[in-house]
Every structure is written in structure tokens, then in C-alpha cells.
N, C-alpha and C. Protein backbone atom coordinates (compact mmCIF):
# COMPACT_ATOMS: atom_id res chain seq x y z
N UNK A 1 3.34 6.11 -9.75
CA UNK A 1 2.99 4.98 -8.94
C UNK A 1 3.59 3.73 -9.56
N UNK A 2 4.37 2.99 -8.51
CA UNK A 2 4.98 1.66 -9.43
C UNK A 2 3.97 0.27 -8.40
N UNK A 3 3.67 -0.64 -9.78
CA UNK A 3 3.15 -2.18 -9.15
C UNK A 3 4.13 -2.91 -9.33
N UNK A 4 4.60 -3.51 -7.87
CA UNK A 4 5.36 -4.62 -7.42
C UNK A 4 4.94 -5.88 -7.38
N UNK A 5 6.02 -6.95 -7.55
CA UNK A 5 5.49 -8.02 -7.24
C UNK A 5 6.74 -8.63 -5.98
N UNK A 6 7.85 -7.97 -5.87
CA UNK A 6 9.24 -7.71 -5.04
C UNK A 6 9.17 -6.67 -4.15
N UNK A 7 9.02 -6.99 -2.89
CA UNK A 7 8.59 -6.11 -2.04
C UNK A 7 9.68 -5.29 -1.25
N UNK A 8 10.73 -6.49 -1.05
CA UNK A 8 11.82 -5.93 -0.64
C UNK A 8 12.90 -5.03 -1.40
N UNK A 9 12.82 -5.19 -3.12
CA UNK A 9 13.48 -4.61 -3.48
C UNK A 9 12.95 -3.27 -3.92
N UNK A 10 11.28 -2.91 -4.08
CA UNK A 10 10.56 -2.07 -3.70
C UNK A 10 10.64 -0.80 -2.75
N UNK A 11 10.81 -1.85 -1.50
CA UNK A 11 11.04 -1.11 -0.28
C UNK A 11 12.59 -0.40 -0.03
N UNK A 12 13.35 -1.06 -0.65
CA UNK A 12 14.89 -0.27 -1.20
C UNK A 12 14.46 1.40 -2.05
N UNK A 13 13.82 0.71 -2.91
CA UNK A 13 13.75 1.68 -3.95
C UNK A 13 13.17 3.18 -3.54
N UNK A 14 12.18 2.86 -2.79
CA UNK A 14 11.27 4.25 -2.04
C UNK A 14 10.72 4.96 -3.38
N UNK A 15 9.61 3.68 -4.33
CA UNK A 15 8.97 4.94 -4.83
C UNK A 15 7.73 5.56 -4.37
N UNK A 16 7.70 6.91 -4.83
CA UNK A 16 6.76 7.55 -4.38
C UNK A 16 5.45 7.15 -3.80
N UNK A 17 4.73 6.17 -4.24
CA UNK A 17 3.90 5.26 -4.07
C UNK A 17 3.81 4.14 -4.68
N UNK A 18 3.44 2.93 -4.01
CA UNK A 18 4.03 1.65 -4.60
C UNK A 18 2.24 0.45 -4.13
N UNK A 19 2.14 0.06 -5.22
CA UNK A 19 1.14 -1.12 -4.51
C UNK A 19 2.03 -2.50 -4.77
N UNK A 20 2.24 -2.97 -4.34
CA UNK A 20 2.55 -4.57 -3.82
C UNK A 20 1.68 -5.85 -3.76
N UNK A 21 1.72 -6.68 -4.82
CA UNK A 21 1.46 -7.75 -5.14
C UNK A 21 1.60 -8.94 -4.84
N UNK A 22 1.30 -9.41 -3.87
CA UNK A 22 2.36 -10.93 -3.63
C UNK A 22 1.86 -12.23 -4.40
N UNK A 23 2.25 -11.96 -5.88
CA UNK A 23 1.56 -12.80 -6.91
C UNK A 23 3.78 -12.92 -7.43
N UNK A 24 3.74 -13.91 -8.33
CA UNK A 24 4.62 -14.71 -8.47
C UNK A 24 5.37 -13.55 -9.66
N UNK A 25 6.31 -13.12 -9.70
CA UNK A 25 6.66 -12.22 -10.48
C UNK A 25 6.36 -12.00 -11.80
N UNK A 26 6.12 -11.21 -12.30
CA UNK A 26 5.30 -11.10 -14.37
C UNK A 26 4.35 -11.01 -14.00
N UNK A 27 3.61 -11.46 -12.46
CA UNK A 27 2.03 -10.97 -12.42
C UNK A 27 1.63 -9.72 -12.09
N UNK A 28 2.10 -9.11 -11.78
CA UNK A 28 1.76 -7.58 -10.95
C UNK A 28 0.57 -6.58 -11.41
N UNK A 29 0.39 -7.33 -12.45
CA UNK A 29 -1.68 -7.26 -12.32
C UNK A 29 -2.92 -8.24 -12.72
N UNK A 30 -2.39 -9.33 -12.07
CA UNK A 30 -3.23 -10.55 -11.85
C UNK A 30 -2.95 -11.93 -12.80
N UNK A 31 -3.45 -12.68 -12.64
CA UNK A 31 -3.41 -13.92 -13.15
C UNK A 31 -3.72 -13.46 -14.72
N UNK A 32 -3.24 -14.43 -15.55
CA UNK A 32 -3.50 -14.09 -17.05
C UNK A 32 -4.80 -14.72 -17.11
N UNK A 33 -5.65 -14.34 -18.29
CA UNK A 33 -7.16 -14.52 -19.14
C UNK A 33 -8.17 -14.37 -17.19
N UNK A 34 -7.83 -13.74 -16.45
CA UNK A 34 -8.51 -13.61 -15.23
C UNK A 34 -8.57 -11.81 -15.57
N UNK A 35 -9.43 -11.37 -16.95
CA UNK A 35 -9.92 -9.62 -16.86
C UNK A 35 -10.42 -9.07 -15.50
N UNK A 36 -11.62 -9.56 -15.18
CA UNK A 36 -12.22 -8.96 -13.80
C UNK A 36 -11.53 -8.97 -12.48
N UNK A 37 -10.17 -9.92 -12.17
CA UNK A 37 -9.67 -9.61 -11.56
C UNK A 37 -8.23 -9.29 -11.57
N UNK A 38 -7.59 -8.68 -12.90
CA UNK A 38 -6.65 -7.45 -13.41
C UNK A 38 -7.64 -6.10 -13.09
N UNK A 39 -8.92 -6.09 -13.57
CA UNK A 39 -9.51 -4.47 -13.54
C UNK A 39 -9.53 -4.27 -11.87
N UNK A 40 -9.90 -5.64 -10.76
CA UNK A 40 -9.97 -4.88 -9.47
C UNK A 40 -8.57 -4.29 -9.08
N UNK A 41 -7.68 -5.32 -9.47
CA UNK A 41 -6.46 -5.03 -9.08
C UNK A 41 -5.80 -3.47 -9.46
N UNK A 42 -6.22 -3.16 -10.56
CA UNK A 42 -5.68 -2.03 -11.08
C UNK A 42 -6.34 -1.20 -10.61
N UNK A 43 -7.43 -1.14 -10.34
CA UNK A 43 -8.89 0.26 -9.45
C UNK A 43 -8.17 -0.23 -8.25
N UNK A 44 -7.73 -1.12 -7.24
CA UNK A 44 -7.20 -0.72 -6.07
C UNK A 44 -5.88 0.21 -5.98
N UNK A 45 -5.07 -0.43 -6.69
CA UNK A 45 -3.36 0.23 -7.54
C UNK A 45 -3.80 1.71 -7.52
N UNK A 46 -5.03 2.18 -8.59
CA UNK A 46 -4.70 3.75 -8.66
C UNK A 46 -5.23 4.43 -8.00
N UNK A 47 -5.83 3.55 -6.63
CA UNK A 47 -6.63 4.22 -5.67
C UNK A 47 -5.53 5.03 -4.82
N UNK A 48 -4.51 4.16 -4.88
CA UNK A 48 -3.36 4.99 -4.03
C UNK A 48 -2.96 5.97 -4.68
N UNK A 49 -3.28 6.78 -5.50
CA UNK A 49 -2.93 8.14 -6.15
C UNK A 49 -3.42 9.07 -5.49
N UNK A 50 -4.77 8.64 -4.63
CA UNK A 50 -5.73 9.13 -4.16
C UNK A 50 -5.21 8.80 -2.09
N UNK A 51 -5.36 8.22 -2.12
CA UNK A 51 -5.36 7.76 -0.57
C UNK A 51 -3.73 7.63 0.15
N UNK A 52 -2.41 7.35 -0.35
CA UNK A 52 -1.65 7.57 0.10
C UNK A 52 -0.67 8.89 0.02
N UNK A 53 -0.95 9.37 1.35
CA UNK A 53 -0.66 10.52 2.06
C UNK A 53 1.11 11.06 2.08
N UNK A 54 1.63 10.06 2.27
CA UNK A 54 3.27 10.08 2.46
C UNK A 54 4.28 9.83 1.55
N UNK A 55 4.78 10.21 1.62
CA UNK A 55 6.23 9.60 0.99
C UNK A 55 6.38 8.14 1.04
N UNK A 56 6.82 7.77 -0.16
CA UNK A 56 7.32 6.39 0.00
C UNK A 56 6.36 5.32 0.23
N UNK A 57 5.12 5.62 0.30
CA UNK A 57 3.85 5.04 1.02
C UNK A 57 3.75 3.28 -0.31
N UNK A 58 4.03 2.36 0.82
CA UNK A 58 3.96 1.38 0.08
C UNK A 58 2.57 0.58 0.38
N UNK A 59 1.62 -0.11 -0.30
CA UNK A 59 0.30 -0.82 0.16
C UNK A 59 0.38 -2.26 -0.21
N UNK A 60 0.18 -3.17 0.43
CA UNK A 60 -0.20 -4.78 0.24
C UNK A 60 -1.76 -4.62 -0.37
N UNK A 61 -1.76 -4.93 -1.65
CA UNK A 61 -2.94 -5.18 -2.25
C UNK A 61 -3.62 -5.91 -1.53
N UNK A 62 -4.96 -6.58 -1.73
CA UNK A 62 -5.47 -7.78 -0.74
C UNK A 62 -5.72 -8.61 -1.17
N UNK A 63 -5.70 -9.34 -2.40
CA UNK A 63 -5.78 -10.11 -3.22
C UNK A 63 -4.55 -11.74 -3.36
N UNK A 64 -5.19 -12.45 -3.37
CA UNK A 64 -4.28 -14.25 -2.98
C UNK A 64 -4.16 -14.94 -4.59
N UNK A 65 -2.87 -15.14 -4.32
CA UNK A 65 -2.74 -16.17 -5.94
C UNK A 65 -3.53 -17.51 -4.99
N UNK A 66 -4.05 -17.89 -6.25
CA UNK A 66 -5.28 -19.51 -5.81
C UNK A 66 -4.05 -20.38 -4.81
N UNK A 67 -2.90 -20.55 -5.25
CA UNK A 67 -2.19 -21.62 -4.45
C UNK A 67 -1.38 -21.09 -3.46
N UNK A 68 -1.82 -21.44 -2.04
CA UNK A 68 -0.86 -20.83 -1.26
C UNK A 68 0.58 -21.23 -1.29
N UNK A 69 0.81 -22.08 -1.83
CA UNK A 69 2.37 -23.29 -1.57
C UNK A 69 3.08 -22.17 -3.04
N UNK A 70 2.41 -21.22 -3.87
CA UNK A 70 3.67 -21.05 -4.66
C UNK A 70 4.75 -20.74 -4.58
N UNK A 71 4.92 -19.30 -3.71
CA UNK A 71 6.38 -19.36 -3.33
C UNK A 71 7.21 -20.59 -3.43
N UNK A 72 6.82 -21.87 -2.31
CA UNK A 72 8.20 -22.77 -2.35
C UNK A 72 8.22 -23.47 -3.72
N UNK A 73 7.11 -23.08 -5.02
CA UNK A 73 7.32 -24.20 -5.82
C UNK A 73 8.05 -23.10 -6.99
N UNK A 74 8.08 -22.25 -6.55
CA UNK A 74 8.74 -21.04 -7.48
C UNK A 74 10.04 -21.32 -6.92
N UNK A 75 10.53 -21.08 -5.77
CA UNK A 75 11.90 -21.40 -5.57
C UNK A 75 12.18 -22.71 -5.58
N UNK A 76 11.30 -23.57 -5.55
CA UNK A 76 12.54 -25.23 -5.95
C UNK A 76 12.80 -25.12 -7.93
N UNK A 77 12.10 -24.24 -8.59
CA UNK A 77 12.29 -24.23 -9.96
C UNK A 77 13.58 -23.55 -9.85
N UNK A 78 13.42 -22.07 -9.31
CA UNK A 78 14.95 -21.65 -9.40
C UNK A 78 16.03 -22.70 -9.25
N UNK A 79 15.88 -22.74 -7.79
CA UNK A 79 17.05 -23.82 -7.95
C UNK A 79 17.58 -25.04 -8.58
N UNK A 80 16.57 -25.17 -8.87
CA UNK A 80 16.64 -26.66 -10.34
C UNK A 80 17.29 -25.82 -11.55
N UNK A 81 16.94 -24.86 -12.07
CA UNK A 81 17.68 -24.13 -12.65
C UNK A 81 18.85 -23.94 -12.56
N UNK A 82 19.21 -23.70 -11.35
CA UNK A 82 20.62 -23.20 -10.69
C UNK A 82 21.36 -24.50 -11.20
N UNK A 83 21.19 -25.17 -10.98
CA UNK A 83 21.86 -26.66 -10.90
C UNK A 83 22.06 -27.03 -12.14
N UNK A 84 21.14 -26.50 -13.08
CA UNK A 84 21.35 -26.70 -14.78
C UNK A 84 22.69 -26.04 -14.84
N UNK A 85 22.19 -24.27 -14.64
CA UNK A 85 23.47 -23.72 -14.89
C UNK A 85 24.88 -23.84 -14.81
N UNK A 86 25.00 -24.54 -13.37
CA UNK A 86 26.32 -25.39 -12.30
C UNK A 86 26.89 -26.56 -13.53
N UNK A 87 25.58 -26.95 -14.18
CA UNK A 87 26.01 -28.30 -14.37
C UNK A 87 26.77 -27.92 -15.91
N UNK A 88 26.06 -27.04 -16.15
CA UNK A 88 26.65 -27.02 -18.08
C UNK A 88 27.91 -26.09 -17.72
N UNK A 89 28.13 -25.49 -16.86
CA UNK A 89 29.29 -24.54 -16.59
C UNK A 89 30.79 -26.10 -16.40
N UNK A 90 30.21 -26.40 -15.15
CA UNK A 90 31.11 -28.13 -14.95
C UNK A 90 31.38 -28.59 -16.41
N UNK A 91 30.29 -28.95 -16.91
CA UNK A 91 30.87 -29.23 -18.55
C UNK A 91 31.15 -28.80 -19.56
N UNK A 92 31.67 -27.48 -19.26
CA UNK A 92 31.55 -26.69 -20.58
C UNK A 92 31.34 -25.91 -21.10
N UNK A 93 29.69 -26.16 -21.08
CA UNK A 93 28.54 -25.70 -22.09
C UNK A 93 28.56 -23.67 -21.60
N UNK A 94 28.82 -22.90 -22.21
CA UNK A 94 28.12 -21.78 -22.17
C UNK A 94 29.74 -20.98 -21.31
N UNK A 95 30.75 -21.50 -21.56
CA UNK A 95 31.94 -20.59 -20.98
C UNK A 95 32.23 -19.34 -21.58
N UNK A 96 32.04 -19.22 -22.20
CA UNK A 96 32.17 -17.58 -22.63
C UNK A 96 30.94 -16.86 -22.84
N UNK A 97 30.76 -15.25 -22.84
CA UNK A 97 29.75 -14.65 -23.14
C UNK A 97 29.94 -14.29 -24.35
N UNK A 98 28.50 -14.83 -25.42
CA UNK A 98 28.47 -15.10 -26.74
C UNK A 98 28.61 -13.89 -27.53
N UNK A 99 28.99 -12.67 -27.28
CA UNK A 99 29.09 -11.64 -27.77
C UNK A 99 30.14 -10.95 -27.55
N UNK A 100 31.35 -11.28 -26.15
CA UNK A 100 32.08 -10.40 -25.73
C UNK A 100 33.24 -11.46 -25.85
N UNK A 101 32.86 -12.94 -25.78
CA UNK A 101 33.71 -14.29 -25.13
C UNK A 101 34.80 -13.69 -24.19
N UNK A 102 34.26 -12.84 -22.95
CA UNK A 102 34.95 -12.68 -21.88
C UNK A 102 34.08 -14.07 -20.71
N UNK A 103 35.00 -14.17 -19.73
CA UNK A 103 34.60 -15.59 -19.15
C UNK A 103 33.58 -15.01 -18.05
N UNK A 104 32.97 -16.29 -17.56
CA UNK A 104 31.75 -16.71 -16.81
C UNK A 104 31.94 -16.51 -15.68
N UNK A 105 31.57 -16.02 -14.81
CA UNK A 105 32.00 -15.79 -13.40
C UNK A 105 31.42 -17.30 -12.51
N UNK A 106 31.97 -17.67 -12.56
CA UNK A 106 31.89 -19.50 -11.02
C UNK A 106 31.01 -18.39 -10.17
N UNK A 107 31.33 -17.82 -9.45
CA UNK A 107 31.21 -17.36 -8.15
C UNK A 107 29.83 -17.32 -8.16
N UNK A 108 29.38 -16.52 -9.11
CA UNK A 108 27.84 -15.94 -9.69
C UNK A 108 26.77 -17.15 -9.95
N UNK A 109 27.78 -18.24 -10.22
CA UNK A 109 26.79 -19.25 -10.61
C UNK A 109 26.42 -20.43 -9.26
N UNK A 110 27.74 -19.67 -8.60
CA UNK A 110 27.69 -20.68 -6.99
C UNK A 110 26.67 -19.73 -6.58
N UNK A 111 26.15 -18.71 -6.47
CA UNK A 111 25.67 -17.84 -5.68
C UNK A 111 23.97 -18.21 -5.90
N UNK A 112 24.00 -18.03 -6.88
CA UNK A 112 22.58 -18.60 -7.69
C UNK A 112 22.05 -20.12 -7.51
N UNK A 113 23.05 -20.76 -7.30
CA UNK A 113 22.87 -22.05 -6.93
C UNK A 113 22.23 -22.19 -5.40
N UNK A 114 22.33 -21.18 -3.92
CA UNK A 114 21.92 -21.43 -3.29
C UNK A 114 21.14 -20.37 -2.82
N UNK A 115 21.04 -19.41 -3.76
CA UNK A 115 20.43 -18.25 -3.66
C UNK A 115 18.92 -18.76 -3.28
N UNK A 116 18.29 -18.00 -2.13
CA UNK A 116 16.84 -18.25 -2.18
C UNK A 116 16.57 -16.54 -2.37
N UNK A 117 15.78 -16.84 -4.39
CA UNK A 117 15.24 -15.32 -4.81
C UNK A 117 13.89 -14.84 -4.21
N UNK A 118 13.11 -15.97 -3.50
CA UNK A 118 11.44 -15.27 -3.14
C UNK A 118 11.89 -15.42 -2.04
């Protein structure tokens, strides 16, 4: 049984049984110093060992991160990020890979720049 917090790339994957989280990624069993609600989360999670019947059988937990607005505040960080990356690449900073010093791919960093990841 795998816990998601990426539903779509989940739903690529087809594992056997999957519970699904729509908590902000690294959470995929609850908010941190929140025990009592990691233990529900996890007694719903291995309930599907038990209750899903099919193949591939994916479940939406039922459980809400406190702020509904995170998604968009998770993706304006990415992209503020993105824009770091854009920007130290423009100047410079970080052109080679520090172990191989083969070069940086632009393309990858344009991509990321308007990439929306959630």
C-alpha cells in the first residue's frame, strides 16, 4: 500500500492500493507534533488493505490541511524559487554541476520557471 500526497503522479503509477492525501507534500501522514491526527490518518490508510477490492484502487482520505488557500501559497513559493534559480543561472552562479562540471540545462530552468507543480 503506498500514501500519496501527488495524486496524479500516483494515478500514473497504478499502485496496488494507494490512499491519497491532499496535504502539501512531506505530509502524507499529517501535520507534524499533530499524533492523534497521524494515528487517524494511518488507521484509515491501512484500512484499505482491508476494504479495497480492485486493482489499482486509489482512496481520497477525508481529512483537510487547516488552510484551504495552501495549494496557491505552495505554488507562488515554487515559483519564487524558480526565479531565484533563472536569476543565479543569468548571473552565473551555479553553471556547472559540482561534481561532473557538465553544464546546466536553460531549458529545465525555463520550464520550472513556469511550471505549475500542485
Amino acid at each position: 500500500m503506498t500514501m500519496s500526497n501527488a495524486y496524479d503522479i500516483t494515478a500514473k503509477v497504478k499502485p496496488l492500493r494507494a490512499a491519497f492525501l491532499n496535504f502539501p507534500l512531506g505530509n502524507s501522514v499529517g501535520r507534524p507534533n499533530e499524533p492523534e491526527e497521524q494515528r487517524a490518518i494511518l488507521t484509515a490508510a491501512l484500512g484499505l488493505l482491508e476494504s479495497a477490492s480492485e486493482p489499482a484502487a486509489m482512496v481520497e482520505l477525508p481529512f483537510r490541511w487547516p488552510d484551504d488557500d495552501w495549494e496557491s501559497k505552495v505554488n507562488a513559493q515554487y515559483e519564487a524559487e524558480a526565479e531565484i534559480a533563472l536569476r543565479q543561472r543569468s548571473e552565473g552562479e551555479y553553471d556547472d554541476h559540482p561534481a561532473t562540471g557538465e553544464r546546466r540545462n536553460d531549458a529545465a530552468l525555463e520550464a520550472l520557471a513556469v511550471a505549475r507543480l500542485i
